[in-house]
N, C-alpha and C. Protein backbone atom coordinates (compact mmCIF):
# COMPACT_ATOMS: atom_id res chain seq x y z
N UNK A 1 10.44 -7.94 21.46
CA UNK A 1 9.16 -8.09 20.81
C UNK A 1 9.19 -9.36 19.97
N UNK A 2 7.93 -10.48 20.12
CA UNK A 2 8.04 -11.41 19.20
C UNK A 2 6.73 -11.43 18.45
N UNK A 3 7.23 -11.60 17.00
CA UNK A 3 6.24 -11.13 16.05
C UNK A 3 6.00 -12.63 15.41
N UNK A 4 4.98 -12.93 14.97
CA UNK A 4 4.57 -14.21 13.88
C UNK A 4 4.03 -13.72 12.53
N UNK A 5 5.03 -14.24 12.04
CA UNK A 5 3.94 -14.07 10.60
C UNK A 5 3.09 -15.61 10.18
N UNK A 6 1.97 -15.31 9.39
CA UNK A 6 1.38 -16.63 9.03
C UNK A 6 1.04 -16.48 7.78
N UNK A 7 1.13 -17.48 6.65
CA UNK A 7 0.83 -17.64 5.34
C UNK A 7 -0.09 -18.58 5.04
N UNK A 8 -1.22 -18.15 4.54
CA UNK A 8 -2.16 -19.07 4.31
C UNK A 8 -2.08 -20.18 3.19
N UNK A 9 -2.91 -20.87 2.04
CA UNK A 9 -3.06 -21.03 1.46
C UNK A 9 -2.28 -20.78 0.17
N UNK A 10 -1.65 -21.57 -0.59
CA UNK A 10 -0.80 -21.58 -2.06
C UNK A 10 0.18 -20.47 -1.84
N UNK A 11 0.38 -19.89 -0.09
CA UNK A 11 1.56 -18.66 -0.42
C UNK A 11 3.16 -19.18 -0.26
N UNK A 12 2.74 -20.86 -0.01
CA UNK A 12 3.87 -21.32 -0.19
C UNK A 12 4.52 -21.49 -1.57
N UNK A 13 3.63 -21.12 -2.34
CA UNK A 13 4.08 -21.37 -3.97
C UNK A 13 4.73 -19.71 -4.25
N UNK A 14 4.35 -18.39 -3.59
CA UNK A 14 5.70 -17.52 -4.03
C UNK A 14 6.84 -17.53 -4.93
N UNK A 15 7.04 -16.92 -5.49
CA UNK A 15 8.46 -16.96 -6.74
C UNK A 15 8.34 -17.82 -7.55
N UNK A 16 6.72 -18.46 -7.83
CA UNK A 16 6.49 -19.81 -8.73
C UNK A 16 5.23 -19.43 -9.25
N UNK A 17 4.57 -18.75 -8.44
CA UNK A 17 3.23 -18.95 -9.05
C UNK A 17 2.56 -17.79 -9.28
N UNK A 18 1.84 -17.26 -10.44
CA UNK A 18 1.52 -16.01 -10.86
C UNK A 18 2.27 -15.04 -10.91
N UNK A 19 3.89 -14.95 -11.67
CA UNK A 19 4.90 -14.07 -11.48
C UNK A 19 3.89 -12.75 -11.78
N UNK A 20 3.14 -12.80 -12.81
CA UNK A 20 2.68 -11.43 -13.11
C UNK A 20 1.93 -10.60 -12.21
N UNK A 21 0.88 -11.64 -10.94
CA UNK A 21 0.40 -11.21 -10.15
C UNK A 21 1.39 -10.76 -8.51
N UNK A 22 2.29 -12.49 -8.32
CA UNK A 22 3.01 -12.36 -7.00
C UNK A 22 4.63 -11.95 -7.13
N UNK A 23 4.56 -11.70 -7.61
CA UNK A 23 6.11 -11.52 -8.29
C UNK A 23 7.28 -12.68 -8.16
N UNK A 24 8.40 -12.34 -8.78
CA UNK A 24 9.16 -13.85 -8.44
C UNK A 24 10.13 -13.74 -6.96
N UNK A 25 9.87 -13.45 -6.17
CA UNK A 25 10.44 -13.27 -4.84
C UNK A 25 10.04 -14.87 -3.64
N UNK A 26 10.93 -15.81 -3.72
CA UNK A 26 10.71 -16.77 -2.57
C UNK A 26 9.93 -16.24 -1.30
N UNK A 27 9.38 -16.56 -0.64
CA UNK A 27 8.69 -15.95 0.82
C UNK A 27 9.80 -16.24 1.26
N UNK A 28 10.69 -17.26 1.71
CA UNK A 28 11.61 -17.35 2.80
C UNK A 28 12.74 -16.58 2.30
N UNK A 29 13.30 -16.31 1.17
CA UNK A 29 14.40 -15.49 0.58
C UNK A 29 14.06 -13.94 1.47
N UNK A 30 12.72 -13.78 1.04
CA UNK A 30 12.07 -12.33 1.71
C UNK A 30 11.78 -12.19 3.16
N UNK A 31 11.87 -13.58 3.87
CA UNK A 31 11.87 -13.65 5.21
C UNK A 31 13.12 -13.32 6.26
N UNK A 32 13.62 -13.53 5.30
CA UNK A 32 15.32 -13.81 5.82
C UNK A 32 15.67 -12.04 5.36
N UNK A 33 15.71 -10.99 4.71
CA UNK A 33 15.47 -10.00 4.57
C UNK A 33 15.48 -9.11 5.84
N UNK A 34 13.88 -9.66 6.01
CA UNK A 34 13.04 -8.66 7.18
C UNK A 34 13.88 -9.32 8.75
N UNK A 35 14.47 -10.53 8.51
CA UNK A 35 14.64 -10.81 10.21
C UNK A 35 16.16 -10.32 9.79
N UNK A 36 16.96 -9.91 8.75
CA UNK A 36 18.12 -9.04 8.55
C UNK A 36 17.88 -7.37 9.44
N UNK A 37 16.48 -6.57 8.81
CA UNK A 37 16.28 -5.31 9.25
C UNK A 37 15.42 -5.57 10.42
N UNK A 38 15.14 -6.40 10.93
CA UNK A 38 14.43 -6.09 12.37
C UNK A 38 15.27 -6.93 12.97
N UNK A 39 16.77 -6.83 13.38
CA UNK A 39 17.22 -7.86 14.38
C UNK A 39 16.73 -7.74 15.73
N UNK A 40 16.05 -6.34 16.24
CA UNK A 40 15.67 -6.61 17.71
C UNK A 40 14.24 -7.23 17.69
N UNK A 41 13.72 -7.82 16.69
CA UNK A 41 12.54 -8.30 16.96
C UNK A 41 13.17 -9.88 17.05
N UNK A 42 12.10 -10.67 17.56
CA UNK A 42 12.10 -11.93 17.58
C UNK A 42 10.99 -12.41 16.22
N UNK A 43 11.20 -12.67 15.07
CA UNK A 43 10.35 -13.08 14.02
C UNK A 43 10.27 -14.43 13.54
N UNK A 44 9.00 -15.19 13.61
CA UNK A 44 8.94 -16.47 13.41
C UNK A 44 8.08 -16.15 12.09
N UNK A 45 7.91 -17.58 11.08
CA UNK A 45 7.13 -17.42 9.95
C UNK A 45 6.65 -19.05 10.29
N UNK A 46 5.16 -19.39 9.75
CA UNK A 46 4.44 -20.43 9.67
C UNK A 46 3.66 -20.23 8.20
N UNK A 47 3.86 -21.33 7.45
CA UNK A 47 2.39 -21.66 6.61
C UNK A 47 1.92 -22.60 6.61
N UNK A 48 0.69 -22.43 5.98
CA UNK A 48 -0.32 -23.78 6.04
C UNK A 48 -1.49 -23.28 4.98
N UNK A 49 -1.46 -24.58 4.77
CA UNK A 49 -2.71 -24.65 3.34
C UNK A 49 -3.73 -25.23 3.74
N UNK A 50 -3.77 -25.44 5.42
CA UNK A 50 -4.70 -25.95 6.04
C UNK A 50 -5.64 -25.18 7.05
N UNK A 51 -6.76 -24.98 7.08
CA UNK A 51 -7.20 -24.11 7.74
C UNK A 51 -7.49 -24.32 9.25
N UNK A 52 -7.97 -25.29 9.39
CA UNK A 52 -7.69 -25.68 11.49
C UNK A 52 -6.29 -25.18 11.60
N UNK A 53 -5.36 -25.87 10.69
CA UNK A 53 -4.08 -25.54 11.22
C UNK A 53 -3.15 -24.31 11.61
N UNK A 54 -3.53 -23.37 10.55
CA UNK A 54 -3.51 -22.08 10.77
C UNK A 54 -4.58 -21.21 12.33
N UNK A 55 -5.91 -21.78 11.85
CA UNK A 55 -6.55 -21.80 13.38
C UNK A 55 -5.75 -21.90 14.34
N UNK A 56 -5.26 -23.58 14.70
CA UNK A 56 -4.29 -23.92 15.89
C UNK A 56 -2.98 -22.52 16.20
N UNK A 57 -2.35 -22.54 15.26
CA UNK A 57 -1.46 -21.60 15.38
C UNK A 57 -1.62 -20.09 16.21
N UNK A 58 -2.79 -19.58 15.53
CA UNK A 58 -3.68 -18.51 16.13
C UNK A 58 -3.86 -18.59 18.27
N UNK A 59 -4.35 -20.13 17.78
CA UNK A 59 -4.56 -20.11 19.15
C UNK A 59 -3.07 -20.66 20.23
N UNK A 60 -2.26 -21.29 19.52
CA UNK A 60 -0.82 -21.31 20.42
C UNK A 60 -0.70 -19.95 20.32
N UNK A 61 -0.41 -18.94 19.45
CA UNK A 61 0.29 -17.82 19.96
C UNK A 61 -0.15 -16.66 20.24
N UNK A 62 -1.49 -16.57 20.11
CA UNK A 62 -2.48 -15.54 20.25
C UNK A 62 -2.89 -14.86 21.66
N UNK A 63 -1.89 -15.26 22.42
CA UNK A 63 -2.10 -15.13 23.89
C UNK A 63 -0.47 -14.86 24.72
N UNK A 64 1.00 -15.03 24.02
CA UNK A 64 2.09 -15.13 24.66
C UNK A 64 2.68 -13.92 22.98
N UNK A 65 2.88 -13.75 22.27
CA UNK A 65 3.20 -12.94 21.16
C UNK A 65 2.57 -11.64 20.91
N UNK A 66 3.39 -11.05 21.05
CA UNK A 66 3.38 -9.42 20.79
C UNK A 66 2.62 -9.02 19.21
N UNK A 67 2.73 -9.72 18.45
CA UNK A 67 1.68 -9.40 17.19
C UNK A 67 2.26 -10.34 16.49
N UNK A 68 0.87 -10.44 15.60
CA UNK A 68 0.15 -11.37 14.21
C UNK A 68 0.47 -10.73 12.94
N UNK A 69 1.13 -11.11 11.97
CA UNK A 69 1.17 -10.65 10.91
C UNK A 69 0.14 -11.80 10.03
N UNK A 70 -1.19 -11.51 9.50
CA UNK A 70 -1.31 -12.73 8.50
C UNK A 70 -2.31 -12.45 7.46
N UNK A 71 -1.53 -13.09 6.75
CA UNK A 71 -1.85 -13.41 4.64
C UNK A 71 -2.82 -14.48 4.92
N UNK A 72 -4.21 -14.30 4.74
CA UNK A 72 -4.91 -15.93 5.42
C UNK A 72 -4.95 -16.16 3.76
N UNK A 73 -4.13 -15.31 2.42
CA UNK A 73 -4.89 -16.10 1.06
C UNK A 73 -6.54 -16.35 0.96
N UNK A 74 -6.80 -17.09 -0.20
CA UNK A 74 -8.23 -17.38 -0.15
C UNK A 74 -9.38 -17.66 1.36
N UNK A 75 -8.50 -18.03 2.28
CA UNK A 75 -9.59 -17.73 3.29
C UNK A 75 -9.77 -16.90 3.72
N UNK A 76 -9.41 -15.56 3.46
CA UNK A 76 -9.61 -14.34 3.72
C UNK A 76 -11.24 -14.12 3.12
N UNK A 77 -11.98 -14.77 2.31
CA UNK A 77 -12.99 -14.25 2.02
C UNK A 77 -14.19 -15.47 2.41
N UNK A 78 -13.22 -16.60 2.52
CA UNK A 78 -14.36 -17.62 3.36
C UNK A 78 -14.61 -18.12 4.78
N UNK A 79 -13.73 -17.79 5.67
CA UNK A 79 -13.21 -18.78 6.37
C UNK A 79 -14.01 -17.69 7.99
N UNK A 80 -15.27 -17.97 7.96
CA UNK A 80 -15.62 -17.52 9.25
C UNK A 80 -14.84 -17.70 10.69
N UNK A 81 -14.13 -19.17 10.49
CA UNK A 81 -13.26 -19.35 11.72
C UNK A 81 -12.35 -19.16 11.49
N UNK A 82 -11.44 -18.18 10.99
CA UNK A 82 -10.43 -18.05 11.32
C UNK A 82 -10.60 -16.17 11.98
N UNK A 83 -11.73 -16.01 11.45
CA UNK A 83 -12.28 -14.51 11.80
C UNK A 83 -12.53 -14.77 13.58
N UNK A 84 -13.24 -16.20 13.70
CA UNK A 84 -13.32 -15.88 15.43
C UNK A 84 -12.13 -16.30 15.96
N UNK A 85 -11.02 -17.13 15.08
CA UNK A 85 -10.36 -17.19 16.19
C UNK A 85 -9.20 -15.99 16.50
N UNK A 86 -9.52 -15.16 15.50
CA UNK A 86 -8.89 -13.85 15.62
C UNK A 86 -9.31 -13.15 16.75
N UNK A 87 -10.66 -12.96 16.79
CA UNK A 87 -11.34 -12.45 17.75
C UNK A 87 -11.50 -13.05 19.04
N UNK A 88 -10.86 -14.58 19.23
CA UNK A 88 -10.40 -15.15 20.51
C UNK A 88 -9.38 -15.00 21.14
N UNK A 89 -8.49 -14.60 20.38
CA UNK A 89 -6.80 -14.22 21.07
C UNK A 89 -6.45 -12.78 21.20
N UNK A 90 -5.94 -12.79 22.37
CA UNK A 90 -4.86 -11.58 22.89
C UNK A 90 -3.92 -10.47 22.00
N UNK A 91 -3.59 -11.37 20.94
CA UNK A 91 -2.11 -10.66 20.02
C UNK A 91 -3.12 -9.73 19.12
N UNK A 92 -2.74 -8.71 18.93
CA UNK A 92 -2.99 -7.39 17.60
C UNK A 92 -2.53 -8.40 16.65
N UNK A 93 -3.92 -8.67 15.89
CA UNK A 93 -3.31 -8.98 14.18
C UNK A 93 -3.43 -8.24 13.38
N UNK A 94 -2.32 -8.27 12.10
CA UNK A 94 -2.24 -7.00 10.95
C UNK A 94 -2.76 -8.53 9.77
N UNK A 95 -4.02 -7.62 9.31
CA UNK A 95 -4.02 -8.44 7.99
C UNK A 95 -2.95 -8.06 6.50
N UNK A 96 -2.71 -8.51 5.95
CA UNK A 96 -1.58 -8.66 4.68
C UNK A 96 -2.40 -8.60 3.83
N UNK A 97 -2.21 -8.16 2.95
CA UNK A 97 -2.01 -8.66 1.57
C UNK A 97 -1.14 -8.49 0.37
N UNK A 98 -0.41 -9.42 -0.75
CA UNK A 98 0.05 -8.80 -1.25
C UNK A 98 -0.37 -7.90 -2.78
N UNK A 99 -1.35 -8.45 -3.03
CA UNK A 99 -1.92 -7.59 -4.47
C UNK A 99 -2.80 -6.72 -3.36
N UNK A 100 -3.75 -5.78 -4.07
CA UNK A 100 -4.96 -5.16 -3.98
C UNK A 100 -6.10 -5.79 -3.95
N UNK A 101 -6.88 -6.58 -3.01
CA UNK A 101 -7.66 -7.62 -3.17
C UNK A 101 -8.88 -6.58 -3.62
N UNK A 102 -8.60 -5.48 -3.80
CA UNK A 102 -9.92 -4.62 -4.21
C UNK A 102 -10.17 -4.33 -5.34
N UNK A 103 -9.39 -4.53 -6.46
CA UNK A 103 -8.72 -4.67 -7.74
C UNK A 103 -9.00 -5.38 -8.48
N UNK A 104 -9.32 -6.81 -7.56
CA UNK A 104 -8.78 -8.24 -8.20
C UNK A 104 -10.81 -8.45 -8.65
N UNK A 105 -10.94 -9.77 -8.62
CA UNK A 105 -12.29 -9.86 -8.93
C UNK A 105 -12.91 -9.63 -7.34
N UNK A 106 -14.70 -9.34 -8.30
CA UNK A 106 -15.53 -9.16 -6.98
C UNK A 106 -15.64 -9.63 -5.59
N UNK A 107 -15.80 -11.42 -5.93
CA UNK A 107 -15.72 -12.27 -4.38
C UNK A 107 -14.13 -11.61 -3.68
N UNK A 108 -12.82 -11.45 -4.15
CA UNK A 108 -11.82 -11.01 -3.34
C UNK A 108 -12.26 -9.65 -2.62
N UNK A 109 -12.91 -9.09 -2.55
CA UNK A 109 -13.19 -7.66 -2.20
C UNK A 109 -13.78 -7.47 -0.83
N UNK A 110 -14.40 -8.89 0.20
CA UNK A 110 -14.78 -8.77 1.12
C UNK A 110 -14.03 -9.76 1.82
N UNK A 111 -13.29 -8.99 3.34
CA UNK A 111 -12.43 -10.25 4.23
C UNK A 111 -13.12 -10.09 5.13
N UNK A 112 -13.65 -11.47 5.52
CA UNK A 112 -14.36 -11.80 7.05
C UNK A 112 -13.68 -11.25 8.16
N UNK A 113 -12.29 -11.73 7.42
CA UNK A 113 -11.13 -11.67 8.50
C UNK A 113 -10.64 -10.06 9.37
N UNK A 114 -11.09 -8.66 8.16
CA UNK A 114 -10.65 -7.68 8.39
C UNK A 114 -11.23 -6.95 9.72
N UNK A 115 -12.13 -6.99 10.29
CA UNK A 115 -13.05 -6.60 11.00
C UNK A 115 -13.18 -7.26 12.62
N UNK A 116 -11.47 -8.25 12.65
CA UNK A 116 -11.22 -8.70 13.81
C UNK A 116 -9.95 -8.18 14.11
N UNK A 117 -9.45 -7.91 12.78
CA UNK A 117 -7.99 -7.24 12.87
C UNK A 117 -7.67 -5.85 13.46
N UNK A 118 -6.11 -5.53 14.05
CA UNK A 118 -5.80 -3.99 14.21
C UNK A 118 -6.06 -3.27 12.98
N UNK A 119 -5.71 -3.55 11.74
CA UNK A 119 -5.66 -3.34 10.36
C UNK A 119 -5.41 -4.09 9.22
N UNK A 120 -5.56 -3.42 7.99
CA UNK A 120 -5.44 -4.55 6.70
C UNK A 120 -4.34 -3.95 6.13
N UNK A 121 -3.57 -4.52 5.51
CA UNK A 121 -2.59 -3.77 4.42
C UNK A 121 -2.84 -4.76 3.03
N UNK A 122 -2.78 -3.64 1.91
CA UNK A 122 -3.00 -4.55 0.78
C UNK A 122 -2.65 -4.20 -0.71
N UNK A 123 -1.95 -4.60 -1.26
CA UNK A 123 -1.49 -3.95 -2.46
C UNK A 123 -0.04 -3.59 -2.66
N UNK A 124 0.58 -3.36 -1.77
CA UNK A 124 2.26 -3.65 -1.64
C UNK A 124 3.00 -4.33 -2.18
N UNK A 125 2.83 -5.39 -2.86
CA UNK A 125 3.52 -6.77 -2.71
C UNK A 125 4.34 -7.07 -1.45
N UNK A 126 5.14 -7.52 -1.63
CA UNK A 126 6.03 -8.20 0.14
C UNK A 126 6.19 -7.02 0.98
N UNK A 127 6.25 -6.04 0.65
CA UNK A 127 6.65 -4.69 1.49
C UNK A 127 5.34 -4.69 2.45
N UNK A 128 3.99 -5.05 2.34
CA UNK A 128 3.36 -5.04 3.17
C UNK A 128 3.30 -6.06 4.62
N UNK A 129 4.22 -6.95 4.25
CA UNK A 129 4.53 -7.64 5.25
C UNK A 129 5.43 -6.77 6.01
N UNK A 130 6.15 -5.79 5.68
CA UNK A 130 7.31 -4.85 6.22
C UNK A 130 6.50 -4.12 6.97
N UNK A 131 5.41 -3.21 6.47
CA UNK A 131 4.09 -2.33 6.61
C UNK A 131 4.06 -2.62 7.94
N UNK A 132 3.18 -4.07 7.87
CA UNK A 132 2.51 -4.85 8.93
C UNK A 132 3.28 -4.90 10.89
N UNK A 133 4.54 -5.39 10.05
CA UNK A 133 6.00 -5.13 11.36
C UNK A 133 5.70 -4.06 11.49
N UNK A 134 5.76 -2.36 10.88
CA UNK A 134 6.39 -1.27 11.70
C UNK A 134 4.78 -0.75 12.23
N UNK A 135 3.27 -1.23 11.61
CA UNK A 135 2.49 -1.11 12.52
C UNK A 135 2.35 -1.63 13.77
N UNK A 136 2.75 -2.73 13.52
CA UNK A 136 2.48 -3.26 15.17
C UNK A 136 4.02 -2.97 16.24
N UNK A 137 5.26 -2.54 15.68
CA UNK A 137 6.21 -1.61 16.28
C UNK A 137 5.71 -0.34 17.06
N UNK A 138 4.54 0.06 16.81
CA UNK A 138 4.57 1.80 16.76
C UNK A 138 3.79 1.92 17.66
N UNK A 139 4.10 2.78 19.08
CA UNK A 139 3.37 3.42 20.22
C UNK A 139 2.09 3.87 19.85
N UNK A 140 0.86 3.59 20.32
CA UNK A 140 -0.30 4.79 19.96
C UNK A 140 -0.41 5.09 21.24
């Protein structure tokens, strides 16, 4: 099974930025983790603070990869294209999140993005990236 994760927007700042909100955990410290407990998966990680670019990505692997893990960050509540290009590719995507975007202020409370996805996870911190893996692991 080969899985992608994708990180949108400022989630490259992890273990730096908003300890109180993201906690102090590196993304790649926590990447290296999960490809520890899933050695039979094949797990790649991408970010981008760019939104075509994340697009592009979608569309290289959205058609040869067994599932999408992705944190689109703030474009989760703007970014109409990244909602179709969800809805253009092949792969089951799991949306992420790591706070409770339902919690947070009002505009966070609606994802374009959710409504192309297999599902959302949200409020976990990094464990929902874990979440995300054993949903798209699991027979229905």
């Amino acid at each position: 099974m080969k899985i992608l994760i994708i990180n949108g927007p400022n989630l490259n700042l992890l273990g730096t930025r908003e300890k109180s909100v993201y906690g102090n955990t590196f993304f790649e410290d926590y990447f290296k983790k999960l490809k520890e407990s899933y050695k039979s998966v094949e797990l790649e990680y991408f970010q981008s603070n760019v939104e075509g670019e994340i697009i592009n990505k979608l569309h290289e692997t959205g058609f040869s990869y067994d599932g999408i893990i992705l944190n689109a960050g703030g474009y989760t509540h703007t970014s109409v294209a990244i909602a179709d290009a969800v809805l253009a590719i092949n792969t089951p995507v799991v949306e992420v999140h790591i706070t409770n975007i339902f919690a947070r202020e009002e505009f966070r409370h609606t994802s374009l993005i959710a409504p192309a996805c297999k599902g959302s996870i949200a409020g976990f911190g990094l464990l929902g990236y874990k979440l995300g893996i054993e949903s798209l692991l699991m027979k229905e």
